[in-house]
C-alpha atoms as a PDB file:
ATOM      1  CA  UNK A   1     133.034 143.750 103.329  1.00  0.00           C
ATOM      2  CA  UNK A   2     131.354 143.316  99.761  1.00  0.00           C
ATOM      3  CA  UNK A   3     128.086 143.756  99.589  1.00  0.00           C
ATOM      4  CA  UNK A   4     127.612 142.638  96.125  1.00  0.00           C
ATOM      5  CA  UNK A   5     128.701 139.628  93.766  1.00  0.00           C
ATOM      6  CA  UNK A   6     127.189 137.151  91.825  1.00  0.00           C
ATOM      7  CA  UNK A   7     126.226 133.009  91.895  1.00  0.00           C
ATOM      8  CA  UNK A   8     129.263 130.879  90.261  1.00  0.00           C
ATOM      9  CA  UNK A   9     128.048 127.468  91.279  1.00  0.00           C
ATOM     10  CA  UNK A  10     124.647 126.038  92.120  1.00  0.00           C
ATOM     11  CA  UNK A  11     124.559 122.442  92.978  1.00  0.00           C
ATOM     12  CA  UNK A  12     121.753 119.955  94.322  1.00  0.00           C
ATOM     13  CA  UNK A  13     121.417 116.006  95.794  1.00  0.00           C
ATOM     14  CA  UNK A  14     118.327 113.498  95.139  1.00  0.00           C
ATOM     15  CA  UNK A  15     119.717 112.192  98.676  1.00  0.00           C
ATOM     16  CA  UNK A  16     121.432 113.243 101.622  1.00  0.00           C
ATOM     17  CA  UNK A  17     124.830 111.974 102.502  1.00  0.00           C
ATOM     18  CA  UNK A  18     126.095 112.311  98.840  1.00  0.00           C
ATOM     19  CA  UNK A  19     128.039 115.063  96.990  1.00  0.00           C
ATOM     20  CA  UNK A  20     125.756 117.665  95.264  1.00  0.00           C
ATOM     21  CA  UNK A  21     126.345 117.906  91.218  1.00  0.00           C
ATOM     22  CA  UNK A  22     126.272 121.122  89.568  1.00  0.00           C
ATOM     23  CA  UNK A  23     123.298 122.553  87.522  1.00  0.00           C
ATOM     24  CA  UNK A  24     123.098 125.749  85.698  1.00  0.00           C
ATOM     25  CA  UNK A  25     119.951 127.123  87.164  1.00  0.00           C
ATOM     26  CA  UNK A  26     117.095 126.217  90.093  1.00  0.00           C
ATOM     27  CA  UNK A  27     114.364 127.347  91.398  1.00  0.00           C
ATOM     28  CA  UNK A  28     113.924 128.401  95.203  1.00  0.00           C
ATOM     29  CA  UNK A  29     110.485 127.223  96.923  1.00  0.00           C
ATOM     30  CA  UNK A  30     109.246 129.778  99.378  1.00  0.00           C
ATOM     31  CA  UNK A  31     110.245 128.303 103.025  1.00  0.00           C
ATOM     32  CA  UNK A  32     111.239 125.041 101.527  1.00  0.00           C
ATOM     33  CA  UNK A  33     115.127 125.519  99.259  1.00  0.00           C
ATOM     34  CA  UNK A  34     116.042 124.462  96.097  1.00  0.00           C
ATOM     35  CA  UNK A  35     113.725 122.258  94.035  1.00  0.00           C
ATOM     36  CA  UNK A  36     114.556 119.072  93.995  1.00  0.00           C
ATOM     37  CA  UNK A  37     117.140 119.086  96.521  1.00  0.00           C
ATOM     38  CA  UNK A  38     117.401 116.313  99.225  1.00  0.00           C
ATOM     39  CA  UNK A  39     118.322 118.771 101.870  1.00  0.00           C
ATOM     40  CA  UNK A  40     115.098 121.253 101.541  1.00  0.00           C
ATOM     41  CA  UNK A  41     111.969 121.051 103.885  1.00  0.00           C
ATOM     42  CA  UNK A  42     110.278 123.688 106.126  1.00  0.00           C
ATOM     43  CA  UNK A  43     113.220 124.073 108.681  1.00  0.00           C
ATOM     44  CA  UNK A  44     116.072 126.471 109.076  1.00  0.00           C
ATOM     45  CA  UNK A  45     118.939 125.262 107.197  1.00  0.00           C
ATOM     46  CA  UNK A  46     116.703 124.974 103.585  1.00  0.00           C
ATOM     47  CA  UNK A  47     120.165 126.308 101.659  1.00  0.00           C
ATOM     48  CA  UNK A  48     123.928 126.019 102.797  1.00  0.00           C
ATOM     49  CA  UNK A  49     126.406 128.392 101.147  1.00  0.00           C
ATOM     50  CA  UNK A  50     129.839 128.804 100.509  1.00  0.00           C
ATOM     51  CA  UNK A  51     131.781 131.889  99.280  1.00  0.00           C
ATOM     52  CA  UNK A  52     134.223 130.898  95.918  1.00  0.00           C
ATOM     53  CA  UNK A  53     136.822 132.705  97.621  1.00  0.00           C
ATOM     54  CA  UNK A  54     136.839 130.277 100.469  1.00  0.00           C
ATOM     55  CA  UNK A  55     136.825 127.353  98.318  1.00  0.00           C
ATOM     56  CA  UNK A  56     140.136 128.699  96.373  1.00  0.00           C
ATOM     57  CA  UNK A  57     141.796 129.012  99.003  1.00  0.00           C
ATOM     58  CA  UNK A  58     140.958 125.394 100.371  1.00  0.00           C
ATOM     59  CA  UNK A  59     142.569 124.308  97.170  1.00  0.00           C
ATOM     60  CA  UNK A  60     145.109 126.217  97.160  1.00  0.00           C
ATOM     61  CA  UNK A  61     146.563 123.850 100.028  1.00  0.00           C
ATOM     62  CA  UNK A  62     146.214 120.789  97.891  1.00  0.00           C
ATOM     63  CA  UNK A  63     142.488 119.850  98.329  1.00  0.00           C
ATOM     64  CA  UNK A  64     141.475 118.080  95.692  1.00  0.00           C
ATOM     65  CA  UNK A  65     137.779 119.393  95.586  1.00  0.00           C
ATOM     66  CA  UNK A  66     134.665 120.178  92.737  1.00  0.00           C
ATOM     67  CA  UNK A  67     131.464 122.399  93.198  1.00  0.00           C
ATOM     68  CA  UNK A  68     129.521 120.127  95.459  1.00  0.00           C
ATOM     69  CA  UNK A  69     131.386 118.115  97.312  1.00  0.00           C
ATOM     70  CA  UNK A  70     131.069 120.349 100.235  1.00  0.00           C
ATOM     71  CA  UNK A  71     127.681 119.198 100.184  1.00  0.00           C
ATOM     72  CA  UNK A  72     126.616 123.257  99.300  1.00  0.00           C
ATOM     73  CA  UNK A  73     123.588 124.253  97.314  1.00  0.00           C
ATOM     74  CA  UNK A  74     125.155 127.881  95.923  1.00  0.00           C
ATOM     75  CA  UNK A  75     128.713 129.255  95.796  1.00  0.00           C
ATOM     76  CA  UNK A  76     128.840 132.876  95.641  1.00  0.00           C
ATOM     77  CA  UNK A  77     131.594 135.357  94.277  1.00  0.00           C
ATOM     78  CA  UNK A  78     132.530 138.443  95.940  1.00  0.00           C
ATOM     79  CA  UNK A  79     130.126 138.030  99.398  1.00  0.00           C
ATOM     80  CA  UNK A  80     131.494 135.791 102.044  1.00  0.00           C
ATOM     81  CA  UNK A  81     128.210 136.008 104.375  1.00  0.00           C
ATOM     82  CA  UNK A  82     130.544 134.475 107.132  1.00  0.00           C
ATOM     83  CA  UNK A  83     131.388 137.886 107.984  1.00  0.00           C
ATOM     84  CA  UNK A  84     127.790 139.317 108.267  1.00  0.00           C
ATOM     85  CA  UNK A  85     125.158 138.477 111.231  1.00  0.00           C
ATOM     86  CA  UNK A  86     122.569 136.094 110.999  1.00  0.00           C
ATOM     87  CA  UNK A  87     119.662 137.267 109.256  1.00  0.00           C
ATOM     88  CA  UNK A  88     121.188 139.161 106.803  1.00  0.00           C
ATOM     89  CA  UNK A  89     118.784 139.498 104.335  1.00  0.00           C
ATOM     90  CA  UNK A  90     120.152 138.170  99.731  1.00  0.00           C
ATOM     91  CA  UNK A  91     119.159 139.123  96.923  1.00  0.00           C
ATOM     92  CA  UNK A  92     119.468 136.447  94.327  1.00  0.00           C
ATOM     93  CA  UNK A  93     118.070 136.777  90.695  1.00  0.00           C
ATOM     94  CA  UNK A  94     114.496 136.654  91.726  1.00  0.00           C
ATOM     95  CA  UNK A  95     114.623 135.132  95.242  1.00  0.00           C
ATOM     96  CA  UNK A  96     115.249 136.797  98.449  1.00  0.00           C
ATOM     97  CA  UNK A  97     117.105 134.699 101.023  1.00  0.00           C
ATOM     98  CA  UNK A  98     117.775 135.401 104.906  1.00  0.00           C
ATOM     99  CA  UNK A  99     120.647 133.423 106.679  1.00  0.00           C
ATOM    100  CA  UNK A 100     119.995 131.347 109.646  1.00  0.00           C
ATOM    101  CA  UNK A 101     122.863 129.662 110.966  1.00  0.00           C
ATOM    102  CA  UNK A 102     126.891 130.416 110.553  1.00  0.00           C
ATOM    103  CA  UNK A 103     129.062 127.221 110.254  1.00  0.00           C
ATOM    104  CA  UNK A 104     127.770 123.770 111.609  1.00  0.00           C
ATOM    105  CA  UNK A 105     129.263 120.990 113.892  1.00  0.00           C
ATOM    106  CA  UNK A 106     130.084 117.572 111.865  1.00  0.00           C
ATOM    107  CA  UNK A 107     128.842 114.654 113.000  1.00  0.00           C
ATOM    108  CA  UNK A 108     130.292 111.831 111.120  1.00  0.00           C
ATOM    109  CA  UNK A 109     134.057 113.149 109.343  1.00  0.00           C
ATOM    110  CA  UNK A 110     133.350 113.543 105.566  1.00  0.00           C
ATOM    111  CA  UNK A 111     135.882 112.521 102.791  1.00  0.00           C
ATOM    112  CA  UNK A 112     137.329 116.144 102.322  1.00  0.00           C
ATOM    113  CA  UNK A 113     138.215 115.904 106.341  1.00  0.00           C
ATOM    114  CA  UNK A 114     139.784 112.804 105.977  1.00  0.00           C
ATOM    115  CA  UNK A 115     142.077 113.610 103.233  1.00  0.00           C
ATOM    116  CA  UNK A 116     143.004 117.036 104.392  1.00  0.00           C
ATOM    117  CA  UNK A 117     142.543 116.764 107.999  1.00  0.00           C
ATOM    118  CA  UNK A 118     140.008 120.092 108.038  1.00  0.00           C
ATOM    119  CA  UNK A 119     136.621 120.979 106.006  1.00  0.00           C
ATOM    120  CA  UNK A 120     135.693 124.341 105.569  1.00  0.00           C
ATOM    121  CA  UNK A 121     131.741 123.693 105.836  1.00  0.00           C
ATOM    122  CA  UNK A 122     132.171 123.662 109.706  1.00  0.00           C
ATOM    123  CA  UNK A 123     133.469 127.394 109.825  1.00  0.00           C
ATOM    124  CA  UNK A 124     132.667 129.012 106.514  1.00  0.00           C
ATOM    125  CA  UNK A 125     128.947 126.981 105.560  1.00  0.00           C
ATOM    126  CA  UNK A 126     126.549 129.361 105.900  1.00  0.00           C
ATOM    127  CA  UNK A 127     122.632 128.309 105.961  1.00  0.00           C
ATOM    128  CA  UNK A 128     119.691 129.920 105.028  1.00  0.00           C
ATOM    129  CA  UNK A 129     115.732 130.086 104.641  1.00  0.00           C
ATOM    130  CA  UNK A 130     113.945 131.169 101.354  1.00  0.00           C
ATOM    131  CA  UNK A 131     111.836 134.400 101.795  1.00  0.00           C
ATOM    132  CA  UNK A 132     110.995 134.699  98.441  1.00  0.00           C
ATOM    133  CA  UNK A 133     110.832 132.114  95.864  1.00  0.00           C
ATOM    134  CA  UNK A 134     112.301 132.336  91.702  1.00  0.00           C
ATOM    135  CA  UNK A 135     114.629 131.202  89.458  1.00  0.00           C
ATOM    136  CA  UNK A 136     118.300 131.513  89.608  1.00  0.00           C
ATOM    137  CA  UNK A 137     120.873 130.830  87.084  1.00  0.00           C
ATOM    138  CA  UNK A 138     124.522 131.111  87.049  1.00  0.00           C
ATOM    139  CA  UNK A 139     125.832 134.641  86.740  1.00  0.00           C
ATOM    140  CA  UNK A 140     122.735 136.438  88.732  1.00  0.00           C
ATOM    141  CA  UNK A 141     123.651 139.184  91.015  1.00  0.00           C
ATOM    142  CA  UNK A 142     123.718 138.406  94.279  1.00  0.00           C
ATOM    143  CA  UNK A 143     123.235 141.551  96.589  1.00  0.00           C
ATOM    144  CA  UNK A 144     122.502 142.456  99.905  1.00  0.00           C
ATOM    145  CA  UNK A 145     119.605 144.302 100.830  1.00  0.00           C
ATOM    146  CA  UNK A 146     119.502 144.293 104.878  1.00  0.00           C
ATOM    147  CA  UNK A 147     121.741 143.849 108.174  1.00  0.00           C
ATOM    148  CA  UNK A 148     120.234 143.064 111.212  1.00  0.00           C
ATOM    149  CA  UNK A 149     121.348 145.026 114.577  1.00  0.00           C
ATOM    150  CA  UNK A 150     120.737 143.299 117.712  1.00  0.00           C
ATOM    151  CA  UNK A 151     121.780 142.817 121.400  1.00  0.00           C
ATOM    152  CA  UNK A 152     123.717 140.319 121.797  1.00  0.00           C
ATOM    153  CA  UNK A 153     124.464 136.946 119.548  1.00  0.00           C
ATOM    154  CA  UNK A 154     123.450 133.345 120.798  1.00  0.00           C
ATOM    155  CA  UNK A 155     123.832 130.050 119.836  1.00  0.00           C
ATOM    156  CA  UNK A 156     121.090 127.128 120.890  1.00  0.00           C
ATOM    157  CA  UNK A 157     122.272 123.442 121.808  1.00  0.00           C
ATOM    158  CA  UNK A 158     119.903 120.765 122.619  1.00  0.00           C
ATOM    159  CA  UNK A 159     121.363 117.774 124.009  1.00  0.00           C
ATOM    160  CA  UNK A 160     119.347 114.759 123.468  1.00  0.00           C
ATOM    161  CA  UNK A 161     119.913 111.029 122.195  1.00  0.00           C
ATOM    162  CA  UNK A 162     116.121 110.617 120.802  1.00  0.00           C
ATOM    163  CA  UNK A 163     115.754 114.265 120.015  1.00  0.00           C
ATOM    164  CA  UNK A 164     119.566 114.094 117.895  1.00  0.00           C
ATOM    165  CA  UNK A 165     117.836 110.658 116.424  1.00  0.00           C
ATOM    166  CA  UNK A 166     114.570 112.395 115.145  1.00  0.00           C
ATOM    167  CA  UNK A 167     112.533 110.618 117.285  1.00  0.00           C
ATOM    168  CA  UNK A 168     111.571 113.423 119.776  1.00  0.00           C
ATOM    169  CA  UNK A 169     110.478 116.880 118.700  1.00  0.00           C
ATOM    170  CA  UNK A 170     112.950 119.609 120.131  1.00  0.00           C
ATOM    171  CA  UNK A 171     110.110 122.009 121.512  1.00  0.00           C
ATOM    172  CA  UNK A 172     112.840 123.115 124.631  1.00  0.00           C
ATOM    173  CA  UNK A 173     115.367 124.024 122.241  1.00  0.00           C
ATOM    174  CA  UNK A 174     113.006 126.105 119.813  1.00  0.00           C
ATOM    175  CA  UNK A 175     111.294 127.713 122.555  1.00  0.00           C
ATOM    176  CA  UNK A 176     114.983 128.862 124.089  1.00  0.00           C
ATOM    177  CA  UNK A 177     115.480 130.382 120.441  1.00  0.00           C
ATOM    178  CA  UNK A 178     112.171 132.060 120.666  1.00  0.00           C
ATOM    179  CA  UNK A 179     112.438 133.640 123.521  1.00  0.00           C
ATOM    180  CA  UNK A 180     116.140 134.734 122.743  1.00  0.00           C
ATOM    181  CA  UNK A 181     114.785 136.351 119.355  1.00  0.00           C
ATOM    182  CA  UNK A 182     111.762 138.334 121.557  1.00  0.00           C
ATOM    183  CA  UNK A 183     114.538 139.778 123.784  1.00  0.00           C
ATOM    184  CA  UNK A 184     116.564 141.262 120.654  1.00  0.00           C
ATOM    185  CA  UNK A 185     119.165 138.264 121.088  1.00  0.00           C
ATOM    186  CA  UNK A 186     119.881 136.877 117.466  1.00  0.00           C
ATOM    187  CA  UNK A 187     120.609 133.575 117.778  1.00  0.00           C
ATOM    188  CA  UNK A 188     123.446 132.384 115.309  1.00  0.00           C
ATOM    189  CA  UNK A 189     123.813 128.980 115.876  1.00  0.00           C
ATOM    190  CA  UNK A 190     120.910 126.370 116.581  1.00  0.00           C
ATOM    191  CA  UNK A 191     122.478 122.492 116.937  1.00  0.00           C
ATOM    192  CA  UNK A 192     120.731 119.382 118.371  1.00  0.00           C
ATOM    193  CA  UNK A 193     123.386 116.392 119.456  1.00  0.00           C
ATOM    194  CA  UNK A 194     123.139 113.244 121.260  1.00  0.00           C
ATOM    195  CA  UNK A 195     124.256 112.856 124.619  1.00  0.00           C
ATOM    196  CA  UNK A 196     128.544 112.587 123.964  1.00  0.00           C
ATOM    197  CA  UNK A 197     130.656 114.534 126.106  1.00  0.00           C
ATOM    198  CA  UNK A 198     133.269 115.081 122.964  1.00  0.00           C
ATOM    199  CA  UNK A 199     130.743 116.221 121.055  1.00  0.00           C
ATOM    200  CA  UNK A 200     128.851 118.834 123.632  1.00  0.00           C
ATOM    201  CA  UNK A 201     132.400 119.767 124.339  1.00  0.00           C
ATOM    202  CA  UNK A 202     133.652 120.391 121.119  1.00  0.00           C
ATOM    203  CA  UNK A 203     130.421 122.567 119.833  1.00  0.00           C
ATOM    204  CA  UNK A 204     131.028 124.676 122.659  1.00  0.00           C
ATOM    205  CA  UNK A 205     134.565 125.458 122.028  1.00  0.00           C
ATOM    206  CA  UNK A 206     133.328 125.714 118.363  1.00  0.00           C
ATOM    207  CA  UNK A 207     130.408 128.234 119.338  1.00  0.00           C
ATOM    208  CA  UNK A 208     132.869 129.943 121.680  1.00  0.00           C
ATOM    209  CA  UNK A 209     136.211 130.470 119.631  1.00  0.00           C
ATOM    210  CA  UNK A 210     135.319 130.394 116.194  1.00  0.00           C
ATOM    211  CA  UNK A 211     131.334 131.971 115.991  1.00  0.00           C
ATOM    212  CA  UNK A 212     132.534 133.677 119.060  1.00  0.00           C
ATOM    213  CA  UNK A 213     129.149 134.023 120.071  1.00  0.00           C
ATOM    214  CA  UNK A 214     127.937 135.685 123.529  1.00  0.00           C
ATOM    215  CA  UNK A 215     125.371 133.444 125.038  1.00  0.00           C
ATOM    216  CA  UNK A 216     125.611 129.708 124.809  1.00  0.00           C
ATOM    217  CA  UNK A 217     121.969 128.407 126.048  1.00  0.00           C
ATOM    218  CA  UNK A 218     122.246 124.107 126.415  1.00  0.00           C
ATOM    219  CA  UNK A 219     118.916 122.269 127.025  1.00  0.00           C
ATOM    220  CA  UNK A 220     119.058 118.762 128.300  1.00  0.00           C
ATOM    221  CA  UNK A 221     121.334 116.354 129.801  1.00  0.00           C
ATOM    222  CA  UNK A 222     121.605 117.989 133.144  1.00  0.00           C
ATOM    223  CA  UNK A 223     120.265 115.349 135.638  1.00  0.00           C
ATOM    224  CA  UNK A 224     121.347 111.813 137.356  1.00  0.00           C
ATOM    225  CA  UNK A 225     121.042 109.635 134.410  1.00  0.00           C
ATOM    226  CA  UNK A 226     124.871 108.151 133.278  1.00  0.00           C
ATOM    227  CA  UNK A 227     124.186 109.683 129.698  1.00  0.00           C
ATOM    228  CA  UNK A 228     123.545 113.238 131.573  1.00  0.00           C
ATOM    229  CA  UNK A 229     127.207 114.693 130.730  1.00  0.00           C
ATOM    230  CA  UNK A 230     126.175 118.510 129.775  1.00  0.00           C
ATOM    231  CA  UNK A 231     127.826 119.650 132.894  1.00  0.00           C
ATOM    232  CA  UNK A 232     130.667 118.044 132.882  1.00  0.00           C
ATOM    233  CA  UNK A 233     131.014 119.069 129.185  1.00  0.00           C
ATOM    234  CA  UNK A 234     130.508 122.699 130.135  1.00  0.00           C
ATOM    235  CA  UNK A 235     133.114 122.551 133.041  1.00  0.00           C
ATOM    236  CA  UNK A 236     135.511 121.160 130.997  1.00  0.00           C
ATOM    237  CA  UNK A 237     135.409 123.933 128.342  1.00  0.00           C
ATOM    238  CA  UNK A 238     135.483 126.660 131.574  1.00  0.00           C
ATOM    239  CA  UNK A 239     137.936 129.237 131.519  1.00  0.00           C
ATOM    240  CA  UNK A 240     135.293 131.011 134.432  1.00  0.00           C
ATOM    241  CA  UNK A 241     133.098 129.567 136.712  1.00  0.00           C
ATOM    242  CA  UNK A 242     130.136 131.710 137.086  1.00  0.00           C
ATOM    243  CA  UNK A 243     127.856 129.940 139.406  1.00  0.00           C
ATOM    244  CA  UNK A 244     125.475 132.246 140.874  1.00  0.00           C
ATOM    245  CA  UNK A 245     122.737 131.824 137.245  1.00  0.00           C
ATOM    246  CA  UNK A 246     122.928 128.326 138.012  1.00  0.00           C
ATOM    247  CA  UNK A 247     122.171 128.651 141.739  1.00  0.00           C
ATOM    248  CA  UNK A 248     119.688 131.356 140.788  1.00  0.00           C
ATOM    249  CA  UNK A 249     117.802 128.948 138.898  1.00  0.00           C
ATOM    250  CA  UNK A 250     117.419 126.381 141.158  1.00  0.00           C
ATOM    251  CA  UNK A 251     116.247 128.489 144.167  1.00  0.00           C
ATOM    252  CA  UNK A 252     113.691 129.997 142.130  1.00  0.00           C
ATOM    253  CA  UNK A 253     112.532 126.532 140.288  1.00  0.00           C
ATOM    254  CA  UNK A 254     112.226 125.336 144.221  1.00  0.00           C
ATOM    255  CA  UNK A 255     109.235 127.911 144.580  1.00  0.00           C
ATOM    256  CA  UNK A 256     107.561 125.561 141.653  1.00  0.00           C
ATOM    257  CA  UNK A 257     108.924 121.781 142.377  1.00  0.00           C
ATOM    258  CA  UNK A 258     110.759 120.069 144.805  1.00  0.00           C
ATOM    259  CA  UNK A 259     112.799 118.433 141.835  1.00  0.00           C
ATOM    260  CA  UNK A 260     114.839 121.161 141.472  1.00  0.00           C
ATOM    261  CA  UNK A 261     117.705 119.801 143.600  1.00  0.00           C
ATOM    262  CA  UNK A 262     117.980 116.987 141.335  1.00  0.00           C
ATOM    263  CA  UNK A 263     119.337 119.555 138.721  1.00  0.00           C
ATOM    264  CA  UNK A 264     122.816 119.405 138.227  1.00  0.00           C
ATOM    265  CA  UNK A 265     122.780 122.146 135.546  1.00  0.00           C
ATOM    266  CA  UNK A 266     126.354 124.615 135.624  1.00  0.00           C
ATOM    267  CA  UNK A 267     126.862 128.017 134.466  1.00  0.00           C
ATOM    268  CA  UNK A 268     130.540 129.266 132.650  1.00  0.00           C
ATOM    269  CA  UNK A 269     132.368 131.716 131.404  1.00  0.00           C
ATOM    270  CA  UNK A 270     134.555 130.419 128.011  1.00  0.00           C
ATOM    271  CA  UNK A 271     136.453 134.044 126.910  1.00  0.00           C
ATOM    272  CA  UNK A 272     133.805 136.346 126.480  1.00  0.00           C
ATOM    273  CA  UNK A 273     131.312 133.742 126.019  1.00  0.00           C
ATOM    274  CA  UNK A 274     128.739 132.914 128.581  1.00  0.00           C
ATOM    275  CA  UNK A 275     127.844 129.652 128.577  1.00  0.00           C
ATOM    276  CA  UNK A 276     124.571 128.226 130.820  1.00  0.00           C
ATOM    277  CA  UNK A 277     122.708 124.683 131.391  1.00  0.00           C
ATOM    278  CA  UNK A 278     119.087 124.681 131.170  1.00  0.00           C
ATOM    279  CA  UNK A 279     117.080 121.516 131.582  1.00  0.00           C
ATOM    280  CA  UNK A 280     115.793 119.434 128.794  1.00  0.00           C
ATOM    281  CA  UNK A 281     111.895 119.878 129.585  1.00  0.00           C
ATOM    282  CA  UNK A 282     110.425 122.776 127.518  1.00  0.00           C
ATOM    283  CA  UNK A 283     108.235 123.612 130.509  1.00  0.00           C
ATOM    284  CA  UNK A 284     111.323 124.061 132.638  1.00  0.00           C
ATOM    285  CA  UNK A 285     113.127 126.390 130.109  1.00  0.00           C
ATOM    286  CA  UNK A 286     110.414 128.964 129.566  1.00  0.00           C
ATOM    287  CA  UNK A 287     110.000 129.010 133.736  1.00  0.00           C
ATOM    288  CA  UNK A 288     114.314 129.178 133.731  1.00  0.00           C
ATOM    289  CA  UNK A 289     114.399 132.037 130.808  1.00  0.00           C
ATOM    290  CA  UNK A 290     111.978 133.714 132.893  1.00  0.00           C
ATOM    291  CA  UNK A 291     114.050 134.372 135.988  1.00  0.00           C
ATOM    292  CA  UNK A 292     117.410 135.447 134.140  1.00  0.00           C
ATOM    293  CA  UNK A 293     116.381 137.232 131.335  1.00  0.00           C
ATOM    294  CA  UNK A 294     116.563 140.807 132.735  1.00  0.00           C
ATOM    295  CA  UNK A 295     119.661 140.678 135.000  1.00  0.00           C
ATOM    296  CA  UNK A 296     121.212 138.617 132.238  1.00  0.00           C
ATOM    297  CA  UNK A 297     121.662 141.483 129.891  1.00  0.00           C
ATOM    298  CA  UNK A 298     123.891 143.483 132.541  1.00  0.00           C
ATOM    299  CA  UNK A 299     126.049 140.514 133.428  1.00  0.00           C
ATOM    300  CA  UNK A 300     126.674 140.087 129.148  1.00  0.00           C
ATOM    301  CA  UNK A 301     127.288 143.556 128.706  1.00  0.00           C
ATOM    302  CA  UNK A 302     129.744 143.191 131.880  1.00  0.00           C
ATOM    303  CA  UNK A 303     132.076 140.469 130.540  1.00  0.00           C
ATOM    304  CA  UNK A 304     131.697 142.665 127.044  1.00  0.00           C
ATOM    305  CA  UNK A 305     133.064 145.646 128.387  1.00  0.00           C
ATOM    306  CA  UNK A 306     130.131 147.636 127.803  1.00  0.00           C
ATOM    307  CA  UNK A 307     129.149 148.568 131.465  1.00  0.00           C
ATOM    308  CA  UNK A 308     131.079 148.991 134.701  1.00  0.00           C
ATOM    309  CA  UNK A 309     131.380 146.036 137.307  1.00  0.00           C
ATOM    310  CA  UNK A 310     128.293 145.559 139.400  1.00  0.00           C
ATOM    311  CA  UNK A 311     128.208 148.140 142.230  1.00  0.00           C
ATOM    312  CA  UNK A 312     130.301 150.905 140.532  1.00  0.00           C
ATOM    313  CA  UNK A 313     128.787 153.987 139.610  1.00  0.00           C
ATOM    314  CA  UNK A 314     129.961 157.086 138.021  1.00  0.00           C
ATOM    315  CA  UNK A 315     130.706 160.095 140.234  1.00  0.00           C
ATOM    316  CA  UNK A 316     128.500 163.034 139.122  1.00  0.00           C
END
């Protein structure tokens, strides 16, 4: 994998939902993005990338496409950060960049899906925060200058209609990233959706097959109300039931409240991904991440291949 290459496109929006038009140069804001651009703010996803390579090869099968209309703020030659971990750490001109997130689930089917029946945002868009801010111009380097290690990858999925709407904070889903990141875990993917079954069901298969992450953690949608469908979502993207974390949880959250039978949150195995149902209240979730955390790490390094099967041990 390259470790070095250099900016070939740098493109901005007054507004979201529009194509992004080309500029020459920009400055990054320190934990906000690009000046100017519609899409910065003090959150996670304050840059989205794309590698040239990738784009090329999009046209290359008849897409029709300009700098931009992936909606991407900087196109990069010679680095496809796809291939490297979240938080690797850029080098751009005079800004220093970390990425965030890998890829991203679309909501609403843009123009480039329509006419070629795939984007490449979904699997190749790569987000990122501004460490540092400065100007950068077409033609800066753009070089690595750190890889994280860590224990295992994640991927965070809130489901919520007010939450998906912006008008609930998501403190369960942060906190299940914060605790994740205390424990080594590097979470890779961090999504918030309404209640839709084909959504929750296609971000997991998403998460699953193409980030091929090793811990899905869902918050939300797990109790009696009809729009509660995280369960049935999960099942239905099941290649291994794994029901013992669920059950786990609940007889431990009985020791706190009597509610806890009302919980019908599942835990699966997808391939070598683990996925598990929390509940949507960020009280819950600590008090759930509590109880799992330590034998969770054996069970992941189980379906990894990295220890033997509960109950074996090595003859001395």
């Amino acid at each position: 994998m390259n470790s070095t290459g250099y900016v070939s496109g740098i493109c901005i929006s007054a507004r979201r939902g529009i194509p992004k038009s080309p500029v020459d140069s920009v400055n990054l804001v320190e934990n906000y993005g690009l000046e100017h651009d519609a899409h910065a703010g003090n959150w996670h996803r304050q840059i989205s990338i794309l590698c040239l390579e990738e784009i090329e090869k999009f046209q290359a099968g008849g897409a029709d496409v300009k700098h931009g209309d992936f909606g991407e703020n900087l196109i990069i030659k010679g680095i496809n950060l796809k291939e490297y971990p979240v938080g690797t750490r850029l080098r751009i001109g005079d800004a220093l960049i970390e990425t965030t997130q890998i890829g991203k689930v679309c909501h609403h089917h843009c123009r480039i899906f329509q006419q070629m029946g795939e984007c490449i945002m979904p699997k190749s868009g790569v987000f990122a925060k501004v460490l540092q801010g400065g100007a950068v111009k077409i033609g800066d380097k753009a070089e690595i200058t750190e890889i994280p290690e860590y224990l295992f990858s994640a991927a965070v999925v809130t489901l919520s209609d007010k939450c998906s709407k912006g008008e609930r904070e998501d403190l369960s889903g942060a906190a299940v990233g914060n605790i994740l990141a205390n424990h080594n875990y590097k979470v890779l993917s961090y999504a918030v959706l309404p209640d839709d079954r084909e959504l929750i069901e296609r971000e997991l298969i998403r998460l699953s097959d193409e980030l091929k992450v090793n811990l899905v953690v869902t918050t939300g949608g797990t109790g009696f109300s009809p729009r509660d469908v995280t369960p049935e979502a999960t099942m239905a993207v099941a290649t291994r039931n794994a029901p013992g974390i669920a059950e786990y949880i609940r007889y431990e959250s009985f020791k706190i409240t009597g509610r806890a039978m009302l919980s019908r949150a599942v835990s699966v195995i997808r391939n070598q991904t683990l996925i598990i149902n929390f509940p949507g209240s960020e009280k819950a979730v600590r008090e759930c991440m509590d109880v799992i955390m330590a034998p969770l790490e054996h069970g992941l390094n189980i379906l990894l291949g990295r220890d033997k099967e509960c109950g074996h041990s090595e003859k001395h």
